[in-house]
Protein backbone atom coordinates (compact mmCIF):
# COMPACT_ATOMS: atom_id res chain seq x y z
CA UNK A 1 16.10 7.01 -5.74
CA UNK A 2 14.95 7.69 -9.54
CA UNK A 3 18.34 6.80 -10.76
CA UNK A 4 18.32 3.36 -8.49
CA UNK A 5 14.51 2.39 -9.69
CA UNK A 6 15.95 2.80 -13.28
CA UNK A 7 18.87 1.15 -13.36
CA UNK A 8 16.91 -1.99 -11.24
CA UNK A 9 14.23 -1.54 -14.40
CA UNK A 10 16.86 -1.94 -17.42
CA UNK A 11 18.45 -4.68 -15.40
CA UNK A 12 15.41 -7.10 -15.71
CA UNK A 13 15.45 -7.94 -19.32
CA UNK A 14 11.73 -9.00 -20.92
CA UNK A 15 13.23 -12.16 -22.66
CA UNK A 16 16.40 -13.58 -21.45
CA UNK A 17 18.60 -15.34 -24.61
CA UNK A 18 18.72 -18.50 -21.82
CA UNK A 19 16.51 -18.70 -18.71
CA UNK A 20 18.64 -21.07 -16.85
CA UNK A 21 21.77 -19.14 -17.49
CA UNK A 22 19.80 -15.76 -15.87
CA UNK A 23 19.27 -17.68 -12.96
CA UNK A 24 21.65 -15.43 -11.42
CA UNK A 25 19.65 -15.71 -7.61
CA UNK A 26 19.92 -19.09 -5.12
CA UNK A 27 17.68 -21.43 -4.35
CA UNK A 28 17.75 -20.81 -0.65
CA UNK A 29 19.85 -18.06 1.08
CA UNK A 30 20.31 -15.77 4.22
CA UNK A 31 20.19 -12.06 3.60
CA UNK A 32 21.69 -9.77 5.84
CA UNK A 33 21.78 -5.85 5.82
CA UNK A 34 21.70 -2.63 7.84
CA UNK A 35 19.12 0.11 6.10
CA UNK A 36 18.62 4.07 7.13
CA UNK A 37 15.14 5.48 7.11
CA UNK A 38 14.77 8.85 5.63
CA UNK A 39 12.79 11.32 8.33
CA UNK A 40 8.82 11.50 7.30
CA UNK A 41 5.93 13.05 8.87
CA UNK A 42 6.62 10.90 12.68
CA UNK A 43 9.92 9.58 13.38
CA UNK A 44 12.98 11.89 12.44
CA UNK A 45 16.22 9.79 11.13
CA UNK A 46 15.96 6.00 12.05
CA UNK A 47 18.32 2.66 11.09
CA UNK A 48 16.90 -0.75 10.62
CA UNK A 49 18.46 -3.98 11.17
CA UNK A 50 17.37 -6.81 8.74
CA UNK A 51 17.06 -10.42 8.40
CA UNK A 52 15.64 -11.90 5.48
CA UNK A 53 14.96 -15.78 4.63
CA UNK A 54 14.89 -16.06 0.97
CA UNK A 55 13.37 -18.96 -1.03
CA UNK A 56 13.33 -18.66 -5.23
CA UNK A 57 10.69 -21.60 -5.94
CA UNK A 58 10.85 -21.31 -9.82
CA UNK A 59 12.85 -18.88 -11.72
CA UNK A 60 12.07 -15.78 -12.14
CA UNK A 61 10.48 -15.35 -8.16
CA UNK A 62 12.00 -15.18 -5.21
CA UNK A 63 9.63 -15.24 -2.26
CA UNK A 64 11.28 -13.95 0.99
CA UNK A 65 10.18 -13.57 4.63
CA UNK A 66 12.14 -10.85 6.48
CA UNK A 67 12.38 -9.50 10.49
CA UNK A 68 13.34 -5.46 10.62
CA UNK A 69 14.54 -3.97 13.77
CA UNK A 70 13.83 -0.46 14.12
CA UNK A 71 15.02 2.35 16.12
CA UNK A 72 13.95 5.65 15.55
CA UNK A 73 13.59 9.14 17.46
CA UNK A 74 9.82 10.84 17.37
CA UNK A 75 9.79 14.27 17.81
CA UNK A 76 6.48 15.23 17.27
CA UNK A 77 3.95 18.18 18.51
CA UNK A 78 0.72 15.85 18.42
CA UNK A 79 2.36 12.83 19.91
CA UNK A 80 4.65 11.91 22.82
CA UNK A 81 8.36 12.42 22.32
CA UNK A 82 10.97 9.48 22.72
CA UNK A 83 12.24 6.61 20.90
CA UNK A 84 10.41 3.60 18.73
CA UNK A 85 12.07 0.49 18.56
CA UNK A 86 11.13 -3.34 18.13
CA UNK A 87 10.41 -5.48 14.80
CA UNK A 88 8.51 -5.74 12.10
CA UNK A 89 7.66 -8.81 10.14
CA UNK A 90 7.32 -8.65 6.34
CA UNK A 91 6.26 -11.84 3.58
CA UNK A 92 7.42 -10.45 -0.17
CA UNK A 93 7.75 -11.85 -4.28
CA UNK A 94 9.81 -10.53 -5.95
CA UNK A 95 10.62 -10.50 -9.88
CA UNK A 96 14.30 -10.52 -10.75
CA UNK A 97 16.18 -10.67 -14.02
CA UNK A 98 19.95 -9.79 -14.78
CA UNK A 99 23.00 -11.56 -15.47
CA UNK A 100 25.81 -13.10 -13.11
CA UNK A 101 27.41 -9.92 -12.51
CA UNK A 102 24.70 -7.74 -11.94
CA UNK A 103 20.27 -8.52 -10.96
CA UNK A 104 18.06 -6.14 -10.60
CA UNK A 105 14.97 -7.17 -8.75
CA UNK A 106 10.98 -5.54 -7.94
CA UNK A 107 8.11 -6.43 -5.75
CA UNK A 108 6.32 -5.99 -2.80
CA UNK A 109 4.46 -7.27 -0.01
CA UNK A 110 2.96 -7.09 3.55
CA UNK A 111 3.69 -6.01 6.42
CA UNK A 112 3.27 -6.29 10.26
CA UNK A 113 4.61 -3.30 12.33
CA UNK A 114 5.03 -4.35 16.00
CA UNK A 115 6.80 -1.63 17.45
CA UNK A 116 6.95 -0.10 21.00
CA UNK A 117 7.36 3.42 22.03
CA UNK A 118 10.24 4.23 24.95
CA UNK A 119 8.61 7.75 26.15
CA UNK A 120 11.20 10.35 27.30
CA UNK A 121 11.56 10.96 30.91
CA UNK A 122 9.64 15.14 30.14
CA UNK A 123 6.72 13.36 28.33
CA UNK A 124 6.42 10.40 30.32
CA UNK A 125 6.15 13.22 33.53
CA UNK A 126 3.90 15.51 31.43
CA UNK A 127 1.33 12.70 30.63
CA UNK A 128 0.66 11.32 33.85
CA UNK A 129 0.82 14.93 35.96
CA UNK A 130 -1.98 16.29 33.57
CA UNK A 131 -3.85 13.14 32.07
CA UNK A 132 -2.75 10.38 34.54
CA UNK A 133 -1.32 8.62 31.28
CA UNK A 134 0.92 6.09 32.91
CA UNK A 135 1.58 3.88 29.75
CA UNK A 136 1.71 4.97 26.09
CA UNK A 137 2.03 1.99 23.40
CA UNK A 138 1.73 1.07 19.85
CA UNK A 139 -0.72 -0.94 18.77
CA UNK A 140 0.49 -3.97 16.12
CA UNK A 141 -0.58 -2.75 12.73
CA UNK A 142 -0.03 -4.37 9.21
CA UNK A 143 0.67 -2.56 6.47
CA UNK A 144 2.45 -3.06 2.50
CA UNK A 145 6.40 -2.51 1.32
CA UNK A 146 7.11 -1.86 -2.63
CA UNK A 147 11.24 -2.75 -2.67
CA UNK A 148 13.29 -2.16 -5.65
CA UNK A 149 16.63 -3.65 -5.53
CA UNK A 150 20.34 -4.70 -6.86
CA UNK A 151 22.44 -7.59 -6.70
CA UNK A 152 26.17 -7.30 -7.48
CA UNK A 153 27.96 -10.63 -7.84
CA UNK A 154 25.44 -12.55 -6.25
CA UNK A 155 26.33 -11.21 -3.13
CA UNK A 156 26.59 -8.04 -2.60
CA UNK A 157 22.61 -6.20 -2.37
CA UNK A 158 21.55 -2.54 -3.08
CA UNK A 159 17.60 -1.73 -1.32
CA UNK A 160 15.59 1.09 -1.76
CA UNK A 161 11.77 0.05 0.18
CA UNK A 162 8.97 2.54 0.77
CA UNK A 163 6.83 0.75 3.59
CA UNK A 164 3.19 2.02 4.77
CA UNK A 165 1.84 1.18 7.79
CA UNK A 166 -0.52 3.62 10.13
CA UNK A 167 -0.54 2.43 13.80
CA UNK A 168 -2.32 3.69 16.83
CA UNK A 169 -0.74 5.20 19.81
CA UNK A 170 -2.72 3.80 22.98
CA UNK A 171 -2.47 5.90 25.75
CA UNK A 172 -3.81 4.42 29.31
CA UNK A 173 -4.80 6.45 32.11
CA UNK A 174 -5.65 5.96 35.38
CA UNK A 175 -8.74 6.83 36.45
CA UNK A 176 -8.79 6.11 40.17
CA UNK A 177 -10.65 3.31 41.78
CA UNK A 178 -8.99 0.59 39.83
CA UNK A 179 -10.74 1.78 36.64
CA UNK A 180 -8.39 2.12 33.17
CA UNK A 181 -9.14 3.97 30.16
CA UNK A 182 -7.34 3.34 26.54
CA UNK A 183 -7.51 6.31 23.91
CA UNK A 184 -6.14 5.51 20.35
CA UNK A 185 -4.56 8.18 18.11
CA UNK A 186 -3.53 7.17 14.96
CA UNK A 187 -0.66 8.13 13.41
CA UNK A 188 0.86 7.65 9.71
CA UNK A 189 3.87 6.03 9.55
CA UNK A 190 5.34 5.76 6.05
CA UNK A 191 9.05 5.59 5.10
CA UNK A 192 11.74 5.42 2.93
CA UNK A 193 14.58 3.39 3.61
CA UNK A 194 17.91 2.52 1.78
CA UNK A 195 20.12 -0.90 2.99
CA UNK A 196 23.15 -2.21 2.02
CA UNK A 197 23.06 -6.25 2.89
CA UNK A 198 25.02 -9.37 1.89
CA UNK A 199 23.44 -12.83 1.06
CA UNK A 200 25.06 -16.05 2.61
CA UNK A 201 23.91 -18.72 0.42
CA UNK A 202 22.22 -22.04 1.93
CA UNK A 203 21.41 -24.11 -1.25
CA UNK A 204 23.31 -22.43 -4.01
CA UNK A 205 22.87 -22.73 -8.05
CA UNK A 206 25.11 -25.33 -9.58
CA UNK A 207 28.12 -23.62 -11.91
CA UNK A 208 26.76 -24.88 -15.31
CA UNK A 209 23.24 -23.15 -14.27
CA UNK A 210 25.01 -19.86 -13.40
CA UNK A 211 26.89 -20.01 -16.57
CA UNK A 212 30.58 -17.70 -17.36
């Protein structure tokens, strides 16, 4: 991670010799990429599926607006066992600098996690034979990213994200008589994640503004 953060840092030169030539990023572009999230205090080794929409209004920010797809095992003593899965919706600026062949890039944004929890069977059975839990959820929680990042060619994207968010687990139980209860427990849910992507462009740079 160190060694990725400071390479991305001596990529983004303080004063470019040309601007328009360093405008190594498109205008408008699809960003694809698969990421791994490291095991933290919840969820034990996960993978991510990412979409990003990216939109560079004036050089040097890029402004994207990205949908992750989680799924991740939770084997935890305090909360129910099984699998989280489902999206989570992100709005980010980042700063880039670099050259044609290589960008490095740093920002950060917000979050919203809106993730679901698929119980397993032993838990699911546990909760509602001793607490008449018949339904545990997750309740939609927002949250901030920090991404550092490298772009090879244009193309080709290096990601390393640390992403905070701290939901609630809901659990609903049945009290009898057509009366519900809902108990939240929160839970910290911070990760680090590294992704591997590739950018289609939509509105590219023209060849004299990329430059050699």
């Amino acid at each position: 991670m160190h060694v990725l953060i400071l390479t991305t840092l001596l990529s983004l030169p303080l004063y470019p010799v040309n601007p328009v030539k360093q405008d190594t990023l498109d205008i408008m572009a699809i960003h694809l990429s698969v990421g791994m999230t490291a095991p933290n205090g919840l969820a034990k080794l996960g993978v991510d599926f990412i979409t990003r929409y990216e939109f560079r209004p004036a050089h040097p920010v890029l402004v994207r607006a990205s949908m992750d797809y989680r799924l991740s095992p939770v084997k935890h003593v305090r909360y129910p066992n099984g699998t989280i899965f489902g999206p989570m919706l992100s709005l980010e600026t980042l700063y880039y600098r670099g050259t044609n062949r290589l960008t490095g890039y740093i920002g950060g944004g917000v979050v919203l996690a809106l993730y679901d929890l698929a119980t397993s069977s032993a838990d699911a059975d546990s909760l509602r034979r001793f607490h008449n839990v018949y339904d545990v959820d997750l309740k939609p929680t927002p949250g901030y990213r920090l991404t550092f990042g490298l772009r090879f060619h244009h193309t080709t994207s290096l990601e390393v994200s640390i992403t905070d968010v701290r939901p609630s687990f809901v659990y609903i139980a049945d009290l009898g008589g057509g009366s519900y209860s809902r108990r939240l427990s929160k839970a910290r849910f911070n990760d680090f994640r590294v992704s591997i992507g590739y950018v289609f462009p939509i509105w590219k740079n023209s060849r004299s503004a990329r430059g050699p």
